[in-house]
Protein backbone atom coordinates (compact mmCIF):
# COMPACT_ATOMS: atom_id res chain seq x y z
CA UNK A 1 123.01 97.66 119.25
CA UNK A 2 121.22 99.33 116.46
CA UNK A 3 117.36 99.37 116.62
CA UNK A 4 116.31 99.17 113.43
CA UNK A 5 112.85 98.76 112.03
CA UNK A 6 111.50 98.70 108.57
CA UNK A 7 108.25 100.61 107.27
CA UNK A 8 106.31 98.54 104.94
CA UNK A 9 103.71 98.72 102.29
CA UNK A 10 102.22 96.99 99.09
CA UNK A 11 100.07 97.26 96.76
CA UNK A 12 97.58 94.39 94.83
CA UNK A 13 95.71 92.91 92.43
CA UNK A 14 92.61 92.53 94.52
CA UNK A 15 91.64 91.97 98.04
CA UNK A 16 92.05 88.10 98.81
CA UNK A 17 95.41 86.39 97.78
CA UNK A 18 93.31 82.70 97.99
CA UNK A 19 91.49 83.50 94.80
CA UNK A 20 94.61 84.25 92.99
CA UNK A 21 95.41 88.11 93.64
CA UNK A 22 99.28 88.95 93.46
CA UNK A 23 101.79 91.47 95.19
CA UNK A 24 102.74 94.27 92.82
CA UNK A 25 104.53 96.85 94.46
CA UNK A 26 106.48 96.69 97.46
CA UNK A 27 107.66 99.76 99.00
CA UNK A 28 110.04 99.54 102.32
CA UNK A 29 112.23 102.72 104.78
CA UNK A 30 114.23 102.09 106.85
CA UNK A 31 114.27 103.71 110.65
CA UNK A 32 117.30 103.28 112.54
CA UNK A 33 117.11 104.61 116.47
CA UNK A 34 113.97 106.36 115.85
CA UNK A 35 115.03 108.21 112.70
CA UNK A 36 114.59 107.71 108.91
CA UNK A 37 117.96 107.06 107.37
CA UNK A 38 116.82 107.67 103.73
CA UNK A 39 117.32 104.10 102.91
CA UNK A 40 115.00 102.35 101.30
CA UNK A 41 113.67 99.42 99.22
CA UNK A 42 110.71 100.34 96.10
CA UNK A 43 110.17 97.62 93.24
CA UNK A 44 106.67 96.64 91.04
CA UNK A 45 106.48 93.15 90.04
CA UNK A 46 104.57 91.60 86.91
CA UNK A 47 101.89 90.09 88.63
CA UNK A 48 101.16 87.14 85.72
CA UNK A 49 97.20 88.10 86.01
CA UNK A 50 94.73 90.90 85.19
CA UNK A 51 93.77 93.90 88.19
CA UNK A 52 91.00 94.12 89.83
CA UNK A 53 89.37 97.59 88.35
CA UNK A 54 88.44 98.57 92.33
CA UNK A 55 92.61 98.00 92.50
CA UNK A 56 92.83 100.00 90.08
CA UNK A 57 91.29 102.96 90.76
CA UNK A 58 93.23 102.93 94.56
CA UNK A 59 96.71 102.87 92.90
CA UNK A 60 96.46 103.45 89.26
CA UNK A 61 98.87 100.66 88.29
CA UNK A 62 97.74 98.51 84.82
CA UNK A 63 99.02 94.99 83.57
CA UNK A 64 100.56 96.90 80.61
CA UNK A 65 102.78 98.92 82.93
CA UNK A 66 103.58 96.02 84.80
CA UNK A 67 104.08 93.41 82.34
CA UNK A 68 108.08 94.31 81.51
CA UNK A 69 108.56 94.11 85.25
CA UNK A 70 110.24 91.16 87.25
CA UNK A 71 107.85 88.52 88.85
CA UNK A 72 108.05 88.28 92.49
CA UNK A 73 110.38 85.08 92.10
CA UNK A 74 113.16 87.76 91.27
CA UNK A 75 113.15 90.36 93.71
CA UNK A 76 112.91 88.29 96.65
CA UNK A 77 116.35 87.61 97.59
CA UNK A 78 116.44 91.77 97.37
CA UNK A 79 113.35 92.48 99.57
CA UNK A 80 114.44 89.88 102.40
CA UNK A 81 118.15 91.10 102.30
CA UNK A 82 116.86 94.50 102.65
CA UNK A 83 114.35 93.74 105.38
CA UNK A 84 117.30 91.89 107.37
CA UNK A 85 115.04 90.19 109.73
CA UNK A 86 114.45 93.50 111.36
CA UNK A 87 110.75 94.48 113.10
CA UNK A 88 108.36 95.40 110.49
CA UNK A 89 105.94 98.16 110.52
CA UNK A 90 102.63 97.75 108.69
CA UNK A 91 99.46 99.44 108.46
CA UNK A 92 96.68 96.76 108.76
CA UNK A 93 99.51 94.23 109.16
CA UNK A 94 97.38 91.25 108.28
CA UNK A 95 96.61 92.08 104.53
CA UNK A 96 100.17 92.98 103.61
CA UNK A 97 101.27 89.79 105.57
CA UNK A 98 98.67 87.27 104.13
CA UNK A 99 100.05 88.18 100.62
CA UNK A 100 103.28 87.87 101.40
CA UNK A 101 102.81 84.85 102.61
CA UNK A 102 101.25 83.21 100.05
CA UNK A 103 103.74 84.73 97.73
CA UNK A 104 106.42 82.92 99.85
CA UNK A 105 104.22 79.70 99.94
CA UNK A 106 104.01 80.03 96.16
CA UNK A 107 107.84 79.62 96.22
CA UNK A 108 108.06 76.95 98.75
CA UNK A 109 110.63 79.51 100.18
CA UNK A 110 112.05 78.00 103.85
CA UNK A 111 110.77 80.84 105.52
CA UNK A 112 107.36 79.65 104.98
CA UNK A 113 106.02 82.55 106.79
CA UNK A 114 107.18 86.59 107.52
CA UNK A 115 106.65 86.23 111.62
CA UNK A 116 108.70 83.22 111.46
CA UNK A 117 112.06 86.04 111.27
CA UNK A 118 110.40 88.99 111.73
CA UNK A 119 108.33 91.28 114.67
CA UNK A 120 105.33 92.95 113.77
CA UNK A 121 104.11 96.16 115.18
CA UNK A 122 100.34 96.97 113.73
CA UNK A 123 100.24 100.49 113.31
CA UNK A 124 96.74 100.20 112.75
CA UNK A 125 96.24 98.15 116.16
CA UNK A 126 98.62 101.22 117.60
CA UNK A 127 96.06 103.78 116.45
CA UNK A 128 92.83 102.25 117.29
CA UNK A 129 94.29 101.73 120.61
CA UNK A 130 95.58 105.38 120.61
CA UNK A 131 92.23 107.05 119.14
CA UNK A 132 89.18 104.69 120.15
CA UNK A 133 86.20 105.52 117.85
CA UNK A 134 88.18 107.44 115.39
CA UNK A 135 89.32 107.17 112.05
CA UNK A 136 92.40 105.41 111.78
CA UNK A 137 93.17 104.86 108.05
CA UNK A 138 96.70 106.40 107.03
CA UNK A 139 94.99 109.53 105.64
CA UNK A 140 93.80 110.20 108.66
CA UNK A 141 96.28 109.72 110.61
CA UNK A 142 97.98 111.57 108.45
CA UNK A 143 95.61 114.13 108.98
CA UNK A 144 95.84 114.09 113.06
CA UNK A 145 99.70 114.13 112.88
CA UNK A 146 99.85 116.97 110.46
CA UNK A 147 101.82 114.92 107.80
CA UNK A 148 102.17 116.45 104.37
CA UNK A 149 99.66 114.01 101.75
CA UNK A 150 99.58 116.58 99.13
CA UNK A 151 102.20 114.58 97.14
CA UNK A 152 99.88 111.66 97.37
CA UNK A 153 96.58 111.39 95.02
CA UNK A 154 96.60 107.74 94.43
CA UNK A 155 98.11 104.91 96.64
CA UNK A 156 101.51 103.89 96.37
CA UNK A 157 103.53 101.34 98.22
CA UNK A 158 106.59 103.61 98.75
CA UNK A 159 104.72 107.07 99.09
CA UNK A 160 102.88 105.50 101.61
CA UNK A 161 105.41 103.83 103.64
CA UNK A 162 107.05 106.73 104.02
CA UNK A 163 103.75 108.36 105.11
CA UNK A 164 103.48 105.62 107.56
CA UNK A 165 106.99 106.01 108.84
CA UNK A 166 106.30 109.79 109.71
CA UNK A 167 102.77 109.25 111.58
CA UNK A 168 104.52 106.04 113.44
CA UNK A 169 107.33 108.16 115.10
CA UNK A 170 104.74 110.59 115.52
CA UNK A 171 102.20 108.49 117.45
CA UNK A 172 104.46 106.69 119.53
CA UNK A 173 107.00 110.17 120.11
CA UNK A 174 105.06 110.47 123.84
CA UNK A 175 105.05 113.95 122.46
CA UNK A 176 101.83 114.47 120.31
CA UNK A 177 99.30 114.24 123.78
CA UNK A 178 100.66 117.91 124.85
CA UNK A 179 99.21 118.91 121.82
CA UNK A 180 95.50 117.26 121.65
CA UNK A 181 92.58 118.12 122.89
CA UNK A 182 89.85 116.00 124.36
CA UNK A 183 87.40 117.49 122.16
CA UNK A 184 89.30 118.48 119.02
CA UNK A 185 90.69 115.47 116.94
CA UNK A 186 92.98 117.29 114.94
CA UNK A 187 95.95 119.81 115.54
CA UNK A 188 95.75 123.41 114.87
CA UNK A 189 98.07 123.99 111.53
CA UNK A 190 100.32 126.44 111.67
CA UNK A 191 99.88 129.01 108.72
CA UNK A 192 101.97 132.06 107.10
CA UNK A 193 98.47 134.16 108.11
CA UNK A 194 98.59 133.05 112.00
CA UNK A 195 102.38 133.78 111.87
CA UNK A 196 101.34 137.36 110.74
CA UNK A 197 98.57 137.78 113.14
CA UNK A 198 101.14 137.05 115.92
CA UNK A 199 103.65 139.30 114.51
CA UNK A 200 101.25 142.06 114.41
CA UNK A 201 100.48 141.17 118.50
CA UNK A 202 104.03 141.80 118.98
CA UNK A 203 104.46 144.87 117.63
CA UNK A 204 101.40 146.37 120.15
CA UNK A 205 103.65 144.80 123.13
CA UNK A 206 104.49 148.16 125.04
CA UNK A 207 108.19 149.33 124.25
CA UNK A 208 109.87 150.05 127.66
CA UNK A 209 113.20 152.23 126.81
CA UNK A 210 116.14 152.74 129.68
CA UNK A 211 117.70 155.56 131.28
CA UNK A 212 121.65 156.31 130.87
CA UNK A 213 122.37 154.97 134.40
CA UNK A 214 120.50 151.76 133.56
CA UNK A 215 122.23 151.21 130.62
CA UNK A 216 125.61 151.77 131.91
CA UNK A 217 124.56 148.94 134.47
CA UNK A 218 124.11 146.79 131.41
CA UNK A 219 127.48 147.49 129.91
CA UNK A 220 129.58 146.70 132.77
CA UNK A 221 127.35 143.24 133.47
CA UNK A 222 128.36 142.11 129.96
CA UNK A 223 131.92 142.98 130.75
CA UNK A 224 131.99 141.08 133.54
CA UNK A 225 130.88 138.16 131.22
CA UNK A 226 133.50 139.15 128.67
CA UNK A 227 136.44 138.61 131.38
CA UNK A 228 134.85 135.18 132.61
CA UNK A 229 134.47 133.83 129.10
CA UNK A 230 138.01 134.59 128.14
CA UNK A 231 137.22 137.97 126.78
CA UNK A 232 134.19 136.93 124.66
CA UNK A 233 130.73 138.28 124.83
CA UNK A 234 127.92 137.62 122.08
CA UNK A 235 125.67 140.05 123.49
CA UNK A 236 128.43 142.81 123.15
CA UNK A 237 129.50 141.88 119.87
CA UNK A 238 126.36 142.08 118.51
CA UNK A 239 125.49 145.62 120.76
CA UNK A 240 128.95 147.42 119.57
């Protein structure tokens, strides 16, 4: 059986979905066995209502931009075919949920409620768990797992899921812990001026040449290789 999860985001009106605040953008990847398949689900959705200017300002969208766009009404069927019942991951799963929810419980839809199909992982829960008395927004944990943000300057629903999809297999690849430090929160980056540095230590490593009788040693090892491998040898090739 497939595992397949789906990486989830939106993006709002406002904070609070009980004094009227609507969905309008839903972005969605799609991880099957533990890698992104390049699938994915992105729509904005005419929200019917005016943006909260704090909104605003965190992803830039405007009612103008929005208001030639399909309420949420129409791109249900869509989102819930694409989401297939699968386990969802979420960053602060309760605000994404709450206004789905309600969007659902606007439409009297039978599914009354996301959990009722669907399994939640918290990646927000995951990291506070993970890193106790850190930061665990998405930009920094975007920052901890070395994930690229520089594409990112405002939110964005499907930007961000697939931010969230990268630090998720990231946190939870067993791998990460080689690399930490107790002290240090963050991973060293790798730069083109550290890769120099270490090419220059290289070329100080001492240079140890052979005599004639230790290289004719060498040949006739990688002809004995040649004759067990059928009269191939890599290492001869690429010596001749």
């Amino acid at each position: 059986m497939n595992a397949r999860q789906v990486v989830l985001d939106t993006e709002t009106t406002g904070l609070e979905p009980s004094l009227g605040h609507r969905i309008i953008e839903i972005g969605a990847v799609e991880i099957l066995n533990r890698r992104l398949t390049g699938e994915y689900f992105h729509v904005y959705i005419n929200p019917e209502r005016d943006i909260d200017e704090g909104a605003m300002a965190v992803h830039g969208l405007t009612r103008e931009f929005l208001k030639d766009k399909p309420t949420f009404s129409k791109v249900i069927h869509d989102l819930l075919n694409f989401l297939n019942g699968d386990e969802l991951i979420i960053h602060n799963a309760p605000f994404d949920l709450k206004f789905l929810n309600e969007e659902l419980r606007r439409l009297q839809h039978p599914m009354k409620i996301v959990e009722n199909k669907h399994a939640i992982i918290d990646t927000l829960t995951l990291a506070r768990e993970k890193h106790p008395g850190q930061r665990n927004n998405l930009d920094a944990l975007c920052k901890r797992y070395n994930v690229d943000t520089s594409k990112r300057t405002l939110h964005g629903a499907l930007l961000d899921a697939r931010l969230l999809a990268s630090v998720y297999l990231a946190m939870t690849s067993g791998q990460h812990s080689l690399f930490e430090s107790s002290v240090k929160e963050e991973k060293e980056v790798f730069t083109p001026e550290k890769s120099q540095k270490g090419l220059e230590a290289r070329e100080r490593f001492t240079v140890i040449s052979v005599d004639e009788a230790g290289w004719a040693a060498h040949q006739n090892y990688l002809e004995r290789l040649k004759k067990e491998n059928g009269g191939r040898c890599a290492w001869k090739e690429e010596s001749n």
